[in-house]
C-alpha atoms as a PDB file:
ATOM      1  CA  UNK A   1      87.772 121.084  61.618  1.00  0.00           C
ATOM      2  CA  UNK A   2      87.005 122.534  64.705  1.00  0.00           C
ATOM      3  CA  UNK A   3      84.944 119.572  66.234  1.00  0.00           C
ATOM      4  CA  UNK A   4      87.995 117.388  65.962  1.00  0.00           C
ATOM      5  CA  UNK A   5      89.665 119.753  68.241  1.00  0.00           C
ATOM      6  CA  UNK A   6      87.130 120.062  70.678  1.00  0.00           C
ATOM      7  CA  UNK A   7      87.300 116.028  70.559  1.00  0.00           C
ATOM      8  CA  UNK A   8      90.930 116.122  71.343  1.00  0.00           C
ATOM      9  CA  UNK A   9      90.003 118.589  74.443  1.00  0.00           C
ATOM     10  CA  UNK A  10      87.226 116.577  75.594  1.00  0.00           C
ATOM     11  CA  UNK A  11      90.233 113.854  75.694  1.00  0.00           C
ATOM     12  CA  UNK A  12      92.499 115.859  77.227  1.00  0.00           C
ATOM     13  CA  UNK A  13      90.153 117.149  79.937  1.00  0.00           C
ATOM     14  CA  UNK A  14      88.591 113.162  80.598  1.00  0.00           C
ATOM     15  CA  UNK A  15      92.417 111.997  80.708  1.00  0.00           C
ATOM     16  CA  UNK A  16      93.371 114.270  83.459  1.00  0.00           C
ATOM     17  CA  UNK A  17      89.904 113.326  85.895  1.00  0.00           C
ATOM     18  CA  UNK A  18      91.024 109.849  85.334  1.00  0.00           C
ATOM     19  CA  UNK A  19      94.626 110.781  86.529  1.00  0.00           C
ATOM     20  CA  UNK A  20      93.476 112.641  89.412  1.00  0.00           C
ATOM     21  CA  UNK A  21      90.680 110.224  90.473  1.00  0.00           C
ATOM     22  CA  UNK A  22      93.322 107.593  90.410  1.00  0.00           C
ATOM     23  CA  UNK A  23      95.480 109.401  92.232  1.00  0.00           C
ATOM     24  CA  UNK A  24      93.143 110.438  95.350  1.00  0.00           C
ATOM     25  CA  UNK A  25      91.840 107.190  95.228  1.00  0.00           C
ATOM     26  CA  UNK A  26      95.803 105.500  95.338  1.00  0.00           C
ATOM     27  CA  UNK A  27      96.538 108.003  97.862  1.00  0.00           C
ATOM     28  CA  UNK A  28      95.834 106.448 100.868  1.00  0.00           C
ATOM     29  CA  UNK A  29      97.051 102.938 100.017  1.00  0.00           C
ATOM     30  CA  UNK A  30     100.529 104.737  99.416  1.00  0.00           C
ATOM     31  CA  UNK A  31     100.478 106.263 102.838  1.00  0.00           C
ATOM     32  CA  UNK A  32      99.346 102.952 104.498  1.00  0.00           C
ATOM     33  CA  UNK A  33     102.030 100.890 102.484  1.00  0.00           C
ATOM     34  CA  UNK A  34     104.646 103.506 103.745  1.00  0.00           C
ATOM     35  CA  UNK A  35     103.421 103.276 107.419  1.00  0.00           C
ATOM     36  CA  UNK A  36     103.655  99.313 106.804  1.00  0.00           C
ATOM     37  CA  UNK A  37     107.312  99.729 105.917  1.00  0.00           C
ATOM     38  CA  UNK A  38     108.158 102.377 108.715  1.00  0.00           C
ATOM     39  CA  UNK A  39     106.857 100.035 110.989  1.00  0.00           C
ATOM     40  CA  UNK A  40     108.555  96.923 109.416  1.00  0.00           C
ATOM     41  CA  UNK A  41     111.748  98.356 109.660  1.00  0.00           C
END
């Protein structure tokens, strides 16, 4: 079946955008919470 694998690839490929949208997008919050702290302490 060689449209159920290039569904699982589709998957794969959507799965890691998500990851790395989420993860340029959380980014910045990270850095900003860490400056909080540095600054807090």
């Amino acid at each position: 079946m060689p449209y159920l694998s290039l569904f699982f690839t589709n998957i794969t490929c959507l799965c890691s955008f998500s990851f790395v949208f989420i993860v340029t997008n959380l980014l910045p919050t990270l850095f900003r919470l860490i400056f909080f702290v540095c600054n807090v302490v």
